[in-house]
N, C-alpha and C. Protein backbone atom coordinates (compact mmCIF):
# COMPACT_ATOMS: atom_id res chain seq x y z
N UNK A 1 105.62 112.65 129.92
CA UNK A 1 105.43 113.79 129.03
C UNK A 1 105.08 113.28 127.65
N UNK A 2 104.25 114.14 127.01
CA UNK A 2 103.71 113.67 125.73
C UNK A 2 104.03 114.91 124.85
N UNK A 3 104.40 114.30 123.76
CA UNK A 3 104.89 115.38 122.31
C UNK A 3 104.48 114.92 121.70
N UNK A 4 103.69 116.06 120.62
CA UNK A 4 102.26 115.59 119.49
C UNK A 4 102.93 116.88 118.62
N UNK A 5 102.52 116.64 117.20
CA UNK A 5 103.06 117.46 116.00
C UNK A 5 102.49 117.18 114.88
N UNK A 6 101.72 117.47 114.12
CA UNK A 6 101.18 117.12 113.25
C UNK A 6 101.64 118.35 111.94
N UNK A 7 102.07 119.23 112.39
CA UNK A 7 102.58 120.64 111.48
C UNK A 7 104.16 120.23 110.99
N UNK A 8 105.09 121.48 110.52
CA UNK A 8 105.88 120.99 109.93
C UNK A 8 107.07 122.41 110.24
N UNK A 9 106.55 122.91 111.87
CA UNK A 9 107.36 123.57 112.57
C UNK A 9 108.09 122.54 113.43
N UNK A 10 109.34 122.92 113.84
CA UNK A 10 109.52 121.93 114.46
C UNK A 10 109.21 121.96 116.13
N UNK A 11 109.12 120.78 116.76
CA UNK A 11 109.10 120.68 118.34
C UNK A 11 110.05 119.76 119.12
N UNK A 12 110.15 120.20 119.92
CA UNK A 12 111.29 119.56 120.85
C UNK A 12 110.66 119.53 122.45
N UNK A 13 111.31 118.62 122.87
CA UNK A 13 111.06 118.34 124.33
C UNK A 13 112.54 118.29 124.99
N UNK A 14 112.78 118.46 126.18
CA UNK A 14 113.99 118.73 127.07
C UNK A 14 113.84 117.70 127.98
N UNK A 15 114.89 117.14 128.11
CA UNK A 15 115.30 116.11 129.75
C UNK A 15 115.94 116.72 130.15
N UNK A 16 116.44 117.44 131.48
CA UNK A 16 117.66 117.67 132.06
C UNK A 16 117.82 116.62 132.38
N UNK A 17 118.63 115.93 132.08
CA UNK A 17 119.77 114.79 132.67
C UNK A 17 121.00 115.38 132.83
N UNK A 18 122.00 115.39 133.25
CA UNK A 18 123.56 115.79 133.19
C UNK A 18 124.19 114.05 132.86
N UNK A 19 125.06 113.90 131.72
CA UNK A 19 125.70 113.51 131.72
C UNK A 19 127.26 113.54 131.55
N UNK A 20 128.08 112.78 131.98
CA UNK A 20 129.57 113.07 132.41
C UNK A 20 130.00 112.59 131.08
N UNK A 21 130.44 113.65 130.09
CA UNK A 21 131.27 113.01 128.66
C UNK A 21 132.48 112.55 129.17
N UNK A 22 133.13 113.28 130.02
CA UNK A 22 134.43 112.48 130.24
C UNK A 22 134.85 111.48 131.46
N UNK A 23 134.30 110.89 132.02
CA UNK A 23 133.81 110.28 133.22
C UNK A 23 133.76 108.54 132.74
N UNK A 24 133.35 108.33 131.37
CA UNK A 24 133.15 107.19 130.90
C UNK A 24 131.21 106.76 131.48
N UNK A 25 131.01 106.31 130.01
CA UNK A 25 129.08 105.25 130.70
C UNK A 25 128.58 105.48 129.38
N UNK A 26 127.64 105.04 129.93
CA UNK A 26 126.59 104.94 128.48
C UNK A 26 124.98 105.18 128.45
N UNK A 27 124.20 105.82 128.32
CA UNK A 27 123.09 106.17 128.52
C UNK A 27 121.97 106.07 127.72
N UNK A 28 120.82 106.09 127.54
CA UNK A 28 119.40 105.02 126.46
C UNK A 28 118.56 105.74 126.93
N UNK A 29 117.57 106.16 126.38
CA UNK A 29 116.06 106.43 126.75
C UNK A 29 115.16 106.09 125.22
N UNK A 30 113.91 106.15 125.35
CA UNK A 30 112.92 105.88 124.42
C UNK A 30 112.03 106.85 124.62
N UNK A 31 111.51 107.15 123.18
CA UNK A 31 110.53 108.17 122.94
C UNK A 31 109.33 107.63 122.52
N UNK A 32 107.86 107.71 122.97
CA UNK A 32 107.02 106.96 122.26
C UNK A 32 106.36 107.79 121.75
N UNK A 33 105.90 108.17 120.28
CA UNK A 33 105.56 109.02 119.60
C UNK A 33 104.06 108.80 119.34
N UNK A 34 103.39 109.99 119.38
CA UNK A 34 101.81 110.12 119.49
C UNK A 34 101.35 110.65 117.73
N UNK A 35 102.49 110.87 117.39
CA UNK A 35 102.29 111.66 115.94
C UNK A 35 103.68 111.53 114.79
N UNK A 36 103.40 111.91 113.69
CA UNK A 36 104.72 111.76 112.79
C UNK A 36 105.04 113.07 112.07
N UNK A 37 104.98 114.17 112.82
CA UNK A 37 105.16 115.50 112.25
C UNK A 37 107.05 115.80 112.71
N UNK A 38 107.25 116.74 112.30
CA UNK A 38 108.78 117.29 112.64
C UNK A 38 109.27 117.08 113.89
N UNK A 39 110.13 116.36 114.60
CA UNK A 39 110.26 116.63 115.94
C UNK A 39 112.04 116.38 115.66
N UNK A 40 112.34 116.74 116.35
CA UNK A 40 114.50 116.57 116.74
C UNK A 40 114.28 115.53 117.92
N UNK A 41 115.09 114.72 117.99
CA UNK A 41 114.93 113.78 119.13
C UNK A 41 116.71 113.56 119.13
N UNK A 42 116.57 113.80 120.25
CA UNK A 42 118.54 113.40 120.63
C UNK A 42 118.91 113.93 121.31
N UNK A 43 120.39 114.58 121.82
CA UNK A 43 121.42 114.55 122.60
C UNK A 43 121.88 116.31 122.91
N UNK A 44 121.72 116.77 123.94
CA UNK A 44 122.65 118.47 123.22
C UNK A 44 123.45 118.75 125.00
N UNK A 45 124.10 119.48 125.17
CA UNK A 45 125.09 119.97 126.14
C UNK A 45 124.10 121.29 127.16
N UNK A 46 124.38 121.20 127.68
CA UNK A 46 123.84 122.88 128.74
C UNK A 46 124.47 123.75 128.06
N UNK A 47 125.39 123.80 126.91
CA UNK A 47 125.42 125.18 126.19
C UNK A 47 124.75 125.08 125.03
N UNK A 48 123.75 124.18 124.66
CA UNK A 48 123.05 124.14 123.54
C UNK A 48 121.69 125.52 123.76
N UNK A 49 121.72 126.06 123.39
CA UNK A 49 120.63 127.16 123.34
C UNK A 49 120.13 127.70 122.17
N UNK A 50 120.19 127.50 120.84
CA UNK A 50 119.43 127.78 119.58
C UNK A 50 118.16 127.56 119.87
N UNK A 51 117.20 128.49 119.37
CA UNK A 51 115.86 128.16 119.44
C UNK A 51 114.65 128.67 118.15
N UNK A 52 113.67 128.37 117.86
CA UNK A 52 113.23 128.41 116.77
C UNK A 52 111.97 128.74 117.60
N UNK A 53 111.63 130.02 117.63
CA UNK A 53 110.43 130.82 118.37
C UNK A 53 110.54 130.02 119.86
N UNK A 54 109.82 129.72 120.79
CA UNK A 54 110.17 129.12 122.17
C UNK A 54 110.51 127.84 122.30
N UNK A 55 111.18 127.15 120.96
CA UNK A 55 111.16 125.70 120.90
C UNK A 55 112.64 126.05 120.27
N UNK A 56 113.65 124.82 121.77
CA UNK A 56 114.69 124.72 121.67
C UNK A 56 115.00 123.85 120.43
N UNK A 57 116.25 124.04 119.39
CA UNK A 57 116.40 123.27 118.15
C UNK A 57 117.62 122.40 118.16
N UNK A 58 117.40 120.89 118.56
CA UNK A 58 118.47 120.29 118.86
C UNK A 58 118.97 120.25 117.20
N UNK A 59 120.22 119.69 117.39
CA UNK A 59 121.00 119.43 116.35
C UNK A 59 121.48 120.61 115.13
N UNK A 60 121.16 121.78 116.33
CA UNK A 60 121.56 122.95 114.71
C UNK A 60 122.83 123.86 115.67
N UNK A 61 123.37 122.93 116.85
CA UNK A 61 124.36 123.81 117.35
C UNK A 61 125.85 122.63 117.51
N UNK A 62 127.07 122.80 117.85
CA UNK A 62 128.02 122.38 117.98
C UNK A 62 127.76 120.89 119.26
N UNK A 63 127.56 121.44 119.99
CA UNK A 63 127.02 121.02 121.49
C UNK A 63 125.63 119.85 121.24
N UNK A 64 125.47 119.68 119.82
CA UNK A 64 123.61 118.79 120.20
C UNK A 64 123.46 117.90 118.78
N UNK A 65 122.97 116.74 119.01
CA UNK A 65 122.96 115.78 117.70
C UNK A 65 121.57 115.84 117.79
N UNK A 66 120.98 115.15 116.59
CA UNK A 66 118.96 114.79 116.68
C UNK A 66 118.91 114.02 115.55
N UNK A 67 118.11 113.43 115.49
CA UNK A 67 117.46 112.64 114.55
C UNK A 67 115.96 113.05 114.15
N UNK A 68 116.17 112.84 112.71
CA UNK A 68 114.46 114.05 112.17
C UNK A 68 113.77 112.90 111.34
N UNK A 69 112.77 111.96 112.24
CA UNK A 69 112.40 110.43 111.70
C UNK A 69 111.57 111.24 110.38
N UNK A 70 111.23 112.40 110.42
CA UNK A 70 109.86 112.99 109.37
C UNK A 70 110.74 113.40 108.39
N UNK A 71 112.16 113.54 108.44
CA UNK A 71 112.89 113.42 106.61
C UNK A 71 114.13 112.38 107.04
N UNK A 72 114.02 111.30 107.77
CA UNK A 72 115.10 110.22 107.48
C UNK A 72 116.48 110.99 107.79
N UNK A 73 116.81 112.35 108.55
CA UNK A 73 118.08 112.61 108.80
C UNK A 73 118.41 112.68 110.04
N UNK A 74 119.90 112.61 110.38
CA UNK A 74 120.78 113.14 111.67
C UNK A 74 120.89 114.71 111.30
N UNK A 75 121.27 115.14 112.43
CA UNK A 75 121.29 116.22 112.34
C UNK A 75 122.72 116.64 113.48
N UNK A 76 123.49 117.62 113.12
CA UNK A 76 124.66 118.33 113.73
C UNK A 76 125.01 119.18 113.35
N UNK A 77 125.23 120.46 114.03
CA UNK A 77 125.55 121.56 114.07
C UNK A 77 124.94 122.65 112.38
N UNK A 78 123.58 122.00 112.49
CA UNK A 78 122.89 122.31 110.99
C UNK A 78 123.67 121.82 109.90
N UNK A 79 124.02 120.70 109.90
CA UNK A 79 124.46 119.93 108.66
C UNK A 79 123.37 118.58 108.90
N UNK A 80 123.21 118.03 107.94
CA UNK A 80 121.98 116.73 108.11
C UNK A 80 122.48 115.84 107.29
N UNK A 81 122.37 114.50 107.60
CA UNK A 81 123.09 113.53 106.53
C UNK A 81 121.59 112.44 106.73
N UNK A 82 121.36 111.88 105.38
CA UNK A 82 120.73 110.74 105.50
C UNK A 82 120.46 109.55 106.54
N UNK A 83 119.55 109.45 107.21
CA UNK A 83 120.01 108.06 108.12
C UNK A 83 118.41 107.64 108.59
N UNK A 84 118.58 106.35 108.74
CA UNK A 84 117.48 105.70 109.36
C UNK A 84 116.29 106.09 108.49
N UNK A 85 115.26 105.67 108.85
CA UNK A 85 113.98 105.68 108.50
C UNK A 85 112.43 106.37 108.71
N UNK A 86 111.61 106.59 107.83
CA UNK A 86 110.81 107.29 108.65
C UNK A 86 110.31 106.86 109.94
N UNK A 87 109.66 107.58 110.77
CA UNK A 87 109.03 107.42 112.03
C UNK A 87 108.53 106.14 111.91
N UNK A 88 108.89 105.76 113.47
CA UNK A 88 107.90 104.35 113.75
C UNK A 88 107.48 105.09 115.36
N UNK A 89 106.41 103.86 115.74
CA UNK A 89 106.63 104.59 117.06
C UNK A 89 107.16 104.72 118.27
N UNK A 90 108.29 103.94 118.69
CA UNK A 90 109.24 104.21 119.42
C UNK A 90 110.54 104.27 119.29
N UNK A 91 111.43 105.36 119.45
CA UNK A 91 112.88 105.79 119.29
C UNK A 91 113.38 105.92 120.05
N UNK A 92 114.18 104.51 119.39
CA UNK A 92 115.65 104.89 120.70
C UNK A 92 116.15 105.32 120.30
N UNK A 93 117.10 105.97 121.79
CA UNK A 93 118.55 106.94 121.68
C UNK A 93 119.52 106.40 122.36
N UNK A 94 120.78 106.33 121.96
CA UNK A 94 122.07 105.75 123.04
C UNK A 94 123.02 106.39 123.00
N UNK A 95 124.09 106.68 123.99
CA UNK A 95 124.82 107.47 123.78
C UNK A 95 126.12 106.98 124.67
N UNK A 96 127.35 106.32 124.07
CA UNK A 96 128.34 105.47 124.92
C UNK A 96 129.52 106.96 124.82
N UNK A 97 129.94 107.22 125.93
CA UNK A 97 131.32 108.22 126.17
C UNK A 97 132.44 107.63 126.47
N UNK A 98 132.13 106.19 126.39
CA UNK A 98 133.48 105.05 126.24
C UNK A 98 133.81 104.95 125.16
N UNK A 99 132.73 104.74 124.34
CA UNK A 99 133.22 104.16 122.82
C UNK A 99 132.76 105.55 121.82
N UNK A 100 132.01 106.33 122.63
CA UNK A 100 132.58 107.87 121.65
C UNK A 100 131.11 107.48 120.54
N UNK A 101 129.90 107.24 120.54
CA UNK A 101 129.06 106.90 119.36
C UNK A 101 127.76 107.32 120.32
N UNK A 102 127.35 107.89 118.99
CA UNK A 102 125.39 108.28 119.17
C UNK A 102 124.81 107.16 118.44
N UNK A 103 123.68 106.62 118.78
CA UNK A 103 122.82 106.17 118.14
C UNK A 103 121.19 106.05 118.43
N UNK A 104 120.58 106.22 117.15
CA UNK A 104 119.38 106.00 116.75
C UNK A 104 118.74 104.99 116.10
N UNK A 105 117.67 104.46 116.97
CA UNK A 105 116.95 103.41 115.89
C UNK A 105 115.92 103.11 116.82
């Protein structure tokens, strides 16, 4: 799947994966980016459902983290804190339910 953005709405793409938060593991994927416009890239629950016209909005609900490489922030439950850098073109994501940590880079 390919996600392209050149505007400054945002877009999102969906994996269903299920993962087990309480089960213990750790999980990674990479995004390879075709463009450096607005996108959320990260983590959200099957009760994450906020949406911004037909485009689901990670990181603005309880349930979903994201990273916004096009202003350098994390993002949770619509609070945003500084982090990382602008876009490059591939982003990783990790996510350990052993050791309880998201990460981006």
């Amino acid at each position: 799947t390919q996600l392209y953005n050149i505007n400054e709405d945002f877009e999102s793409i969906v994996l269903n994966v299920r993962v087990k938060m309480f089960s213990g593991g750790k999980w990674y994927y990479e995004v390879t980016l075709l463009s450096s416009g607005l996108i959320h890239i990260g983590w959200c629950s099957a009760s994450c459902t906020e949406k911004n016209g037909a485009n689901l909005v990670i990181g603005h609900t309880e349930s979903s983290w994201a990273f916004d490489g096009f202003r350098s922030r994390k993002w949770h439950n619509k609070v945003f804190q500084s982090y990382g850098r602008k876009w490059h073109q591939v982003i990783k994501c990790r996510i350990s339910t052993e050791q309880l940590f998201l990460e981006f880079f």
